[in-house]
Protein backbone atom coordinates (compact mmCIF):
# COMPACT_ATOMS: atom_id res chain seq x y z
CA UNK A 1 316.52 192.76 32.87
CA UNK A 2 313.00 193.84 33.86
CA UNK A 3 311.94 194.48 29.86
CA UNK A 4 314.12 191.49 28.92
CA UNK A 5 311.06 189.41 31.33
CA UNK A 6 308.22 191.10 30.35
CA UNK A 7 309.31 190.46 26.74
CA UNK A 8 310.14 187.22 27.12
CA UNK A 9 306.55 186.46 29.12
CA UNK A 10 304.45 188.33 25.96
CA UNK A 11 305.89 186.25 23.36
CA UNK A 12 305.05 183.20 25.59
CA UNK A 13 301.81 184.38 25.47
CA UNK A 14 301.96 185.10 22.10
CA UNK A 15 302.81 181.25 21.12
CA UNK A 16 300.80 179.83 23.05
CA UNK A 17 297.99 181.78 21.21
CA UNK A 18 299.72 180.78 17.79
CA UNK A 19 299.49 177.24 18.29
CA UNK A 20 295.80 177.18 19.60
CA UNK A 21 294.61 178.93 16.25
CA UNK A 22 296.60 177.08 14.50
CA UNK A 23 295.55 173.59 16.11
CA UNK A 24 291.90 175.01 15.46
CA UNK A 25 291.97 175.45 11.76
CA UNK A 26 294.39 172.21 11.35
CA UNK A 27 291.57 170.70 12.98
CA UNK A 28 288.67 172.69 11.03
CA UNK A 29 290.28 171.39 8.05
CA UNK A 30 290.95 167.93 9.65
CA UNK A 31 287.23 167.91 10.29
CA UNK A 32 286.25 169.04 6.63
CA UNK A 33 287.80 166.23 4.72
CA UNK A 34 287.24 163.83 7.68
CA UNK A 35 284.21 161.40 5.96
CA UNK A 36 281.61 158.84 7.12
CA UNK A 37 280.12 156.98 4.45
CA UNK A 38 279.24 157.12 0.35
CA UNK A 39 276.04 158.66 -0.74
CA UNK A 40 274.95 157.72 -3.99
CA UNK A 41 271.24 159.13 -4.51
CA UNK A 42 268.90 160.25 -7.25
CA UNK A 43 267.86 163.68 -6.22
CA UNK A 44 264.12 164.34 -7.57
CA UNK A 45 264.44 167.84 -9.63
CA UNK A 46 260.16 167.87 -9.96
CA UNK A 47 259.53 168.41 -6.31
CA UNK A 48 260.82 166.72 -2.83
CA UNK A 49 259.24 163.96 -0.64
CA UNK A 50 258.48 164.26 3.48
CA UNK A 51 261.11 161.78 3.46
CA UNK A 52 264.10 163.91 1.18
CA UNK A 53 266.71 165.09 2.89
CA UNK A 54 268.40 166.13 -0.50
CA UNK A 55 265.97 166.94 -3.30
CA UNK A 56 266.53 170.11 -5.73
CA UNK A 57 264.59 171.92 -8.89
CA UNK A 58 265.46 173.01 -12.25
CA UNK A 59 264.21 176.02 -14.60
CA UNK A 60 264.42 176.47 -17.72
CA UNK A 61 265.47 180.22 -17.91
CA UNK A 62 266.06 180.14 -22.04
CA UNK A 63 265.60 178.15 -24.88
CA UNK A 64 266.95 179.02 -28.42
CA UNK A 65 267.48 177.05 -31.65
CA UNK A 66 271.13 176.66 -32.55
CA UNK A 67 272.47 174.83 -35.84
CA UNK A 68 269.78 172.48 -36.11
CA UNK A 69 269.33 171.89 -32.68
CA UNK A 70 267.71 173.69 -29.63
CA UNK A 71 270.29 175.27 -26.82
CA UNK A 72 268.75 175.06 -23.56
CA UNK A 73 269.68 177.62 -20.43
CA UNK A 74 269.25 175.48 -17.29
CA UNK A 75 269.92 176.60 -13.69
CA UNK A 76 269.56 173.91 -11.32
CA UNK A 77 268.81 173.91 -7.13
CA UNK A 78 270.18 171.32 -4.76
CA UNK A 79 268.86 171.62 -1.03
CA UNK A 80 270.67 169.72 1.84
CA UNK A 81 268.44 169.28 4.66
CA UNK A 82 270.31 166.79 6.38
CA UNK A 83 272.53 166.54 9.30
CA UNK A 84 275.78 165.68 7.52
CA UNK A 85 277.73 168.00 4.90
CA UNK A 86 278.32 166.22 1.42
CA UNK A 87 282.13 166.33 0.16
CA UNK A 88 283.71 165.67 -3.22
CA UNK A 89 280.60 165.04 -4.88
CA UNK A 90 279.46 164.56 -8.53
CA UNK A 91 276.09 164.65 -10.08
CA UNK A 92 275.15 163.44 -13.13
CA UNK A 93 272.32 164.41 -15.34
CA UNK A 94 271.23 161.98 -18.37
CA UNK A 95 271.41 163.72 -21.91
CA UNK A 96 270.96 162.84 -25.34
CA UNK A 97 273.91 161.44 -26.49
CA UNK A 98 274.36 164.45 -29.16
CA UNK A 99 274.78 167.01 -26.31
CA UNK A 100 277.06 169.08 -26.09
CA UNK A 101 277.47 172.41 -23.30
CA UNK A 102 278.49 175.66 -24.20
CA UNK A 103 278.96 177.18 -20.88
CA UNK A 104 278.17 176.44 -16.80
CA UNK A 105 278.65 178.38 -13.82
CA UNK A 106 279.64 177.11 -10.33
CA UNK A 107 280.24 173.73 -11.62
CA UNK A 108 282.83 171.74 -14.10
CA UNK A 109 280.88 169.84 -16.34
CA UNK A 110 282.79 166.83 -18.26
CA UNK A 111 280.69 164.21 -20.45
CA UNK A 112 284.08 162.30 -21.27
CA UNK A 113 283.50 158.60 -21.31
CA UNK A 114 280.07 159.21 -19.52
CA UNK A 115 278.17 158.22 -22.82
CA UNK A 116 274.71 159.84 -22.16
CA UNK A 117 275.37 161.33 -18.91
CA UNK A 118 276.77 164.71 -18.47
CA UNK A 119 278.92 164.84 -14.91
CA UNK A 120 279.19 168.05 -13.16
CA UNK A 121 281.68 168.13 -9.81
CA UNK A 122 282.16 171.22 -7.87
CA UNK A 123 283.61 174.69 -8.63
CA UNK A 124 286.15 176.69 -6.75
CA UNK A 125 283.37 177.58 -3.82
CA UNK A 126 281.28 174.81 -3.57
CA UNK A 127 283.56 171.75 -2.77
CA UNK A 128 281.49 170.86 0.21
CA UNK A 129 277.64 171.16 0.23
CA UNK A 130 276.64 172.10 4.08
CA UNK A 131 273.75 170.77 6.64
CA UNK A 132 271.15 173.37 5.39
CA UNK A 133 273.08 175.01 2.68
CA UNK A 134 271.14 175.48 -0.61
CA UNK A 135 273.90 174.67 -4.07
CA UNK A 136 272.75 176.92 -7.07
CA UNK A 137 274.45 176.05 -10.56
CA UNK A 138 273.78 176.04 -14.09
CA UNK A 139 274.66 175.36 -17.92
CA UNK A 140 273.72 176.00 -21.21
CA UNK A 141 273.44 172.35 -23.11
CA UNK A 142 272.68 171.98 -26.67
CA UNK A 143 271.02 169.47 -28.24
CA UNK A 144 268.96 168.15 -31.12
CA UNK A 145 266.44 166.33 -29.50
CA UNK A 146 264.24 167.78 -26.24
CA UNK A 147 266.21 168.40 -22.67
CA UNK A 148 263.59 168.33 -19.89
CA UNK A 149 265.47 166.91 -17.06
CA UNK A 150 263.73 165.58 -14.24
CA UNK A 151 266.51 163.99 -11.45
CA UNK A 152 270.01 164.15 -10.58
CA UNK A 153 272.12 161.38 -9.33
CA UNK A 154 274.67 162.35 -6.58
CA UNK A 155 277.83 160.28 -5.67
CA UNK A 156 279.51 161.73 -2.75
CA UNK A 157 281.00 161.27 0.93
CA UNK A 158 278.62 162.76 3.84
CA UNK A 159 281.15 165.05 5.78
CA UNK A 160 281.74 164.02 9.59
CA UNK A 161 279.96 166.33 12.70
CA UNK A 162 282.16 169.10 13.07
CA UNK A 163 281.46 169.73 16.52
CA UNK A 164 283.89 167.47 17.93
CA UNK A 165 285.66 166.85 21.61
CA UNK A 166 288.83 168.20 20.35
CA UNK A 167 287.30 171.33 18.36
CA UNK A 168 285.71 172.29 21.84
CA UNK A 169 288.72 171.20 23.68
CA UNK A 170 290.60 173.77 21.78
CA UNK A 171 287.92 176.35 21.96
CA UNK A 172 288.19 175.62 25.85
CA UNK A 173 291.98 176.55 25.98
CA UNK A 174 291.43 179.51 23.66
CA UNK A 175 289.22 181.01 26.32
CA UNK A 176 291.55 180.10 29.71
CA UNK A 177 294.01 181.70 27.56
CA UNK A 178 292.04 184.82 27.28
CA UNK A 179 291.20 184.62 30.72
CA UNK A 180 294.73 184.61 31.72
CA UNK A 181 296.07 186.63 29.27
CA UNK A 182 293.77 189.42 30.70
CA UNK A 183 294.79 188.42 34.19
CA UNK A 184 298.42 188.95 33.55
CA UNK A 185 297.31 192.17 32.33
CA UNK A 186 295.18 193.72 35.00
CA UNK A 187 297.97 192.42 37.50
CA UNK A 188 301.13 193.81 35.60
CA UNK A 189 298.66 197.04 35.72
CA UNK A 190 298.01 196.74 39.51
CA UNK A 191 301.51 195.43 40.28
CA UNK A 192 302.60 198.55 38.47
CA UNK A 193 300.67 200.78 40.40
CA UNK A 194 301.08 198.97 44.08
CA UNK A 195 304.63 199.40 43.17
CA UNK A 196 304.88 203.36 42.65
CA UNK A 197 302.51 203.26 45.94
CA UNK A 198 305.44 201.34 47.70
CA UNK A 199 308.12 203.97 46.38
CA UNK A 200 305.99 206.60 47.43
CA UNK A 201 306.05 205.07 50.83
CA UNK A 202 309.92 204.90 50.99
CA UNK A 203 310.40 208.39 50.06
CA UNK A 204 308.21 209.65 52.68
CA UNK A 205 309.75 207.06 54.82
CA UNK A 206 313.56 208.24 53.35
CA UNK A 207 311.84 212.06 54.09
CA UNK A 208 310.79 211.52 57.88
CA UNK A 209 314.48 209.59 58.04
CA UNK A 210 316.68 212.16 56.84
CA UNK A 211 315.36 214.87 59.10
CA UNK A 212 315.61 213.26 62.02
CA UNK A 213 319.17 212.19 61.67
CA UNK A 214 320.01 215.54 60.42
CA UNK A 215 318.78 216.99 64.16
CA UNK A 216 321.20 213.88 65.50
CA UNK A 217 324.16 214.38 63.16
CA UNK A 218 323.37 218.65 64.46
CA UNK A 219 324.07 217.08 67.86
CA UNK A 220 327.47 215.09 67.04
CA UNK A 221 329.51 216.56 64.31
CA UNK A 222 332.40 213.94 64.69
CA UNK A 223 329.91 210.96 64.25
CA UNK A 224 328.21 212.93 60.45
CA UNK A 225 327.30 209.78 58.23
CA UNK A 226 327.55 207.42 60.76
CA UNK A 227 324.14 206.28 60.90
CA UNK A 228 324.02 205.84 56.94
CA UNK A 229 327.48 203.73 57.55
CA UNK A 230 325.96 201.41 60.01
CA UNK A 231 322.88 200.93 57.54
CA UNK A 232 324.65 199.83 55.05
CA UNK A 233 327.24 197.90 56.76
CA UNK A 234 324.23 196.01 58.40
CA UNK A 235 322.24 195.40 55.48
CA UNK A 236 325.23 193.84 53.98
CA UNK A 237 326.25 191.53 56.61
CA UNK A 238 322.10 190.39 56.54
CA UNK A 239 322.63 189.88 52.61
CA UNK A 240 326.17 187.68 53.32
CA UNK A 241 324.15 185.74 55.96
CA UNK A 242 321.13 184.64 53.47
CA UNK A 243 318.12 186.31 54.97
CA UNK A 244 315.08 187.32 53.08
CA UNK A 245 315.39 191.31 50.93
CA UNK A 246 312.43 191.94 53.30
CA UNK A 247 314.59 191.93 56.13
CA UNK A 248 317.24 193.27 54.80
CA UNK A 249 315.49 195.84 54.29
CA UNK A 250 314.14 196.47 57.43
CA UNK A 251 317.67 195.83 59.07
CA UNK A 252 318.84 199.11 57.03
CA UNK A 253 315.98 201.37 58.70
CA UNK A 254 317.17 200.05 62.06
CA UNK A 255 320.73 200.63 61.32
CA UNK A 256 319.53 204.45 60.12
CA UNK A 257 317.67 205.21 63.30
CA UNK A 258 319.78 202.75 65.88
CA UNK A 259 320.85 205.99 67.43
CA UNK A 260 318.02 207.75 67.85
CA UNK A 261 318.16 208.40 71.22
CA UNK A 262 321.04 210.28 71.08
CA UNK A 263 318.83 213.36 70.49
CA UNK A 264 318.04 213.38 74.44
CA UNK A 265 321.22 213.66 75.63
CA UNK A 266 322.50 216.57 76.57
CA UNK A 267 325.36 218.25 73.58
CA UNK A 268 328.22 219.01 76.72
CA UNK A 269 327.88 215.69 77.99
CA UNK A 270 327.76 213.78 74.24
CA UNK A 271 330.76 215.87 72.91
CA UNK A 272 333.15 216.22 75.72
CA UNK A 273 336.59 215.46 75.09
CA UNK A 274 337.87 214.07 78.46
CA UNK A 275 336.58 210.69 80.21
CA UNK A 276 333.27 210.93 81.77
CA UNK A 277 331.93 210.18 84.70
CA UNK A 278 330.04 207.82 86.17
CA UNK A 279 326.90 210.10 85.43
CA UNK A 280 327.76 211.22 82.28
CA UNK A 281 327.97 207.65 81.18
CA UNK A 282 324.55 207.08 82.22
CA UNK A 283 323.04 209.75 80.52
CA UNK A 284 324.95 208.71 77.37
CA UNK A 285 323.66 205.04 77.79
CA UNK A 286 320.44 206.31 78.52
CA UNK A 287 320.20 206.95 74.45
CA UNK A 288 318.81 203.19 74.05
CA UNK A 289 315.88 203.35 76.71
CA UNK A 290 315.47 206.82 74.83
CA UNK A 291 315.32 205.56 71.81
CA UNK A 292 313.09 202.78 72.49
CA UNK A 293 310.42 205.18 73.66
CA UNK A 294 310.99 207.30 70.64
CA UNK A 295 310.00 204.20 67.97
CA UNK A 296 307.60 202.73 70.11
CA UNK A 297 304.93 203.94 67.50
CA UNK A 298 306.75 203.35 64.66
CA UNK A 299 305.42 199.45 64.56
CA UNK A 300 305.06 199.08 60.81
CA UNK A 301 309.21 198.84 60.13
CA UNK A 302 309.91 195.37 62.04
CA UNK A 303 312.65 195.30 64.82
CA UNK A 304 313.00 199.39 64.24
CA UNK A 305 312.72 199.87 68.13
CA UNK A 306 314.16 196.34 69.81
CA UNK A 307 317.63 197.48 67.40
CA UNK A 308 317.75 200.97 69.15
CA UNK A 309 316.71 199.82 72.45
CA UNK A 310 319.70 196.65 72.68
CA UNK A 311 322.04 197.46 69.98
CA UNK A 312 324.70 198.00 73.06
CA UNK A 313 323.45 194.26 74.77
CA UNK A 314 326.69 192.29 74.84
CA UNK A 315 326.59 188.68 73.96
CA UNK A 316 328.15 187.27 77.17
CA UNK A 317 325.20 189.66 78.98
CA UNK A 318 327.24 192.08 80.24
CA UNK A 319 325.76 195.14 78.22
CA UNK A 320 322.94 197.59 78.47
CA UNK A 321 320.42 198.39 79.08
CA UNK A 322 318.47 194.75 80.59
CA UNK A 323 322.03 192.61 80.30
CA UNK A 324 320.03 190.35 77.56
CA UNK A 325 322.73 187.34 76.44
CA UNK A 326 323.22 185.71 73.23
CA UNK A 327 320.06 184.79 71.17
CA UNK A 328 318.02 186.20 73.60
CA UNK A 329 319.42 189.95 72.33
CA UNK A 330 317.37 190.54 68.67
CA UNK A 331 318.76 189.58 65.71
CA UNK A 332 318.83 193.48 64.34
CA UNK A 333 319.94 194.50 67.11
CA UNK A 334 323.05 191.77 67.38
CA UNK A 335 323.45 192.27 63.27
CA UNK A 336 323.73 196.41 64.04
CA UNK A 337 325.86 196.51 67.21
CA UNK A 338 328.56 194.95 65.13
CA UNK A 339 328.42 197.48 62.53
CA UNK A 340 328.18 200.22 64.99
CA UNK A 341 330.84 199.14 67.26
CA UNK A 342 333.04 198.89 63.40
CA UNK A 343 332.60 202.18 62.42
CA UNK A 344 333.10 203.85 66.24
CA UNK A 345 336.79 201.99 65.38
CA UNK A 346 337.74 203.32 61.82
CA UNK A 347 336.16 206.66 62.77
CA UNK A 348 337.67 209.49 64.53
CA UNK A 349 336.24 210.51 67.58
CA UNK A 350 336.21 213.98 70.16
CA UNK A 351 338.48 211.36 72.92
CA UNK A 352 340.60 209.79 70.21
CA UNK A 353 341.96 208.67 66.64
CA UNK A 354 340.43 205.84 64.69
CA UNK A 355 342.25 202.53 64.44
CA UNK A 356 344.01 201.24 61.53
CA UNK A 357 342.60 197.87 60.02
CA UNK A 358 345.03 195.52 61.66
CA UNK A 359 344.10 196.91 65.44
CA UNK A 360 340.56 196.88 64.35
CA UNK A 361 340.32 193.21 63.61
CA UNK A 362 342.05 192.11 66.29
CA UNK A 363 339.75 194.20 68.90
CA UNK A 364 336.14 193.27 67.20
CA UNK A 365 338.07 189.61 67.03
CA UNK A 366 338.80 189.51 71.11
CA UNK A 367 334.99 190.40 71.55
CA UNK A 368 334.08 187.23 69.46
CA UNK A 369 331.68 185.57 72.28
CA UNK A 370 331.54 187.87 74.87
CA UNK A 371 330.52 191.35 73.04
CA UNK A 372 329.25 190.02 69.58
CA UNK A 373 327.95 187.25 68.29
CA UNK A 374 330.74 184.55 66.59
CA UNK A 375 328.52 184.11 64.00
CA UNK A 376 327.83 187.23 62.93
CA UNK A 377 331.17 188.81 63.53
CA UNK A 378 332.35 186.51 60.98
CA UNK A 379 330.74 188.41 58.18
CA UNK A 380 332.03 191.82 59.22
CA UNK A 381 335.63 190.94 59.44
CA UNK A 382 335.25 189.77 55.65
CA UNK A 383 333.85 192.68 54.38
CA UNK A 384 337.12 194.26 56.06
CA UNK A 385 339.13 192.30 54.35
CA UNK A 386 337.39 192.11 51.22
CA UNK A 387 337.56 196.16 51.40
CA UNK A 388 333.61 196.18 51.02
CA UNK A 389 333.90 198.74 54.24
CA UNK A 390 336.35 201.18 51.83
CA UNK A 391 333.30 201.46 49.43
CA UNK A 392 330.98 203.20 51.97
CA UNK A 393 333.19 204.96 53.28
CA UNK A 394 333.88 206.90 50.10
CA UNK A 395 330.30 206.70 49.27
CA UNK A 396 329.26 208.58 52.27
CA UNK A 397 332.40 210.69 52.38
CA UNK A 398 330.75 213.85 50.99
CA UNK A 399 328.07 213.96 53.69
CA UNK A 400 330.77 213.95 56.32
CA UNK A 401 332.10 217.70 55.83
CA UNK A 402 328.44 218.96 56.24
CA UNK A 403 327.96 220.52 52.62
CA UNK A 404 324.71 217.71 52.00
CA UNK A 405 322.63 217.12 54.50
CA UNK A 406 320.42 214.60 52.33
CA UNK A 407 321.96 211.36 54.12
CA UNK A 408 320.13 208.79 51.90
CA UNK A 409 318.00 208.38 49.09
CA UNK A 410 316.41 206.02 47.07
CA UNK A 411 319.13 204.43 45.32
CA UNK A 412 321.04 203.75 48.14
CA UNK A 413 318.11 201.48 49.59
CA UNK A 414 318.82 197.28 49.34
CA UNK A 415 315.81 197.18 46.87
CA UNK A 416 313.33 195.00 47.84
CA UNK A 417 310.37 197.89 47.74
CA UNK A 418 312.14 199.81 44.55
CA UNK A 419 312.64 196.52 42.44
């Protein structure tokens, strides 16, 4: 899915770059055979004028007689100093009428129809003559009576500026789009990096986790994987009711550490098999104030300590240990004393048997409004029913004989730090 993005975001990229070059040279050539106005001028070969912005020369580089007649090697010079290119011109030079051309270079050279004018138009590199470009061209013209040309006459079409709103337009874009394309780059790069950061975090974070409810799970052999149980059954009633993978997250810490406390109390008094007294039940609901102290520091997981410290508040206010009522009690702590009080029911315990599904719904259904909240109970009776509950179970069932004390890992993590 992940590869499937980037993929899809680097050919956008790449498209996007596609058009611009090609809108530039669609627009280069556009702007090439884009034209203003005719020019028709003699260009003086014998020297130019303050005032020429297109004059030229000629040399005579060989002159040998030739059936009766006298072959002459010209190589002509055209200078454009003016501010406009000249496109799909001709020049003409005036001949005798008897002449005839045995070869040219950089130029076509046609006297058809032209009676005493030999027309040359351009060759394959020299369609266009620039602002400031110098032309250089030649023939070899026979001819009985004496060549000594002295101008050229130029028909042509001066070439539009090229430095137009739209060429710089698209210039513009092309460097946003480097700009950005970079960007995307160095943040994919940092995102990359912030990322392994993050799941460098949550394995120390998984590390610190899984020892300390290895001393609790020491402490209560008939409760082993019920902290990872009440994670997950926590985190998934958060995802069923909508709220953000950040808390979600966060809710599945709480639901880890919830019973934190538990390591204070004393192992005769937390694993006795008869009923306890009145004392014995205070030092086991002494776990929460215990437990509270215990996470005061850890501050940077949200609602970590509140969940330990009221996950055994009631709704109707009747719990421990301040008697908070309904919205009042945290929303981890409300979301994790359902899941706990689930899995003390479908688990077996030192002072009884777990109960079957039927009894179990009907008990956690009683305490709709008085010990849990209606509208969170709602979600945990579902995943009953849906068998969602089944699933953990036999995905934590082979921490619960003792042979793995690793009680989660990475994978088992909602994935809002890992995606």
């Amino acid at each position: 899915m992940r590869i499937s993005k980037l993929l899809n975001t680097f050919f956008m990229y790449c498209s996007v770059l596609i058009i611009l070059i090609t809108a530039y040279y669609a627009e280069k050539v556009a702007s090439e055979n884009r034209v203003d106005s005719l020019v028709e001028a003699d260009i003086s070969l014998t020297g130019a004028r303050l005032s020429d912005e297109l004059y030229g020369s000629v040399r005579k580089t060989g002159e040998w007689r030739k059936n009766g007649g006298t072959s002459n090697q010209l190589e002509f010079t055209i200078k454009n100093l003016g501010k406009s290119g000249i496109t799909n011109w001709k020049l003409l030079l005036k001949v005798p009428e008897d002449a005839t051309v045995d070869s040219q270079w950089n130029v076509e050279v046609s006297n058809e129809s032209l009676g005493d004018y030999l027309m040359f138009t351009p060759g394959q590199f020299n369609s266009t003559i620039e602002s400031g470009d110098t032309m250089e061209f030649g023939a070899v013209i026979n001819s009985k009576k004496e060549l000594d040309p002295n101008n050229l006459h130029i028909i042509g079409y001066m070439v539009l500026s090229r430095n137009s709103f739209i060429k710089n337009s698209i210039i513009f874009m092309m460097i946003i789009w480097l700009v950005v394309f970079v960007g995307y780059l160095v943040t994919k790069f940092n995102l990359k990096n912030y990322q392994e950061r993050q799941k460098n975090d949550v394995r120390i974070i998984l590390q610190s986790m899984n020892t300390f409810i290895s001393f609790i799970d020491a402490k209560d052999p008939y409760t082993r994987g019920h902290s990872r149980r009440v994670a997950m059954y926590a985190a998934e009633i958060a995802k069923r009711m909508g709220l953000p993978e950040s808390e979600v997250q966060n809710i599945y810490y709480a639901g880890l550490l919830h019973d934190a406390g538990k390591i204070s109390v004393p192992d005769a008094v937390l694993n006795k098999p008869g009923k306890l007294t009145d004392e014995e039940r205070k030092t086991i609901q002494s776990h929460t104030v215990a437990g509270g102290k215990m996470l005061k520091q850890l501050s940077s997981i949200k609602g970590i300590r509140e969940t330990a410290l009221y996950h055994h508040e009631r709704y109707d206010g009747t719990g421990y240990p301040e008697g908070l009522q309904g919205e009042n009690i945290p929303l981890y702590a409300r979301i994790v004393g359902v899941a706990d009080s689930y899995d003390a029911m479908s688990s077996n315990r030192v002072y009884r048997r777990h109960l079957n599904k039927d009894e179990i719904i009907e008990e956690i259904q009683q305490g709709a409004g008085t010990q849990f909240d209606p509208d969170i109970l709602k979600y945990m009776v579902d995943m009953i029913n849906d068998g969602y509950v089944n699933v953990v179970k036999m995905e934590t069932a082979e921490n619960e004989d003792g042979t793995n004390d690793i009680h989660i890992h990475e994978e088992d993590l909602p994935g809002f730090y890992l995606s």
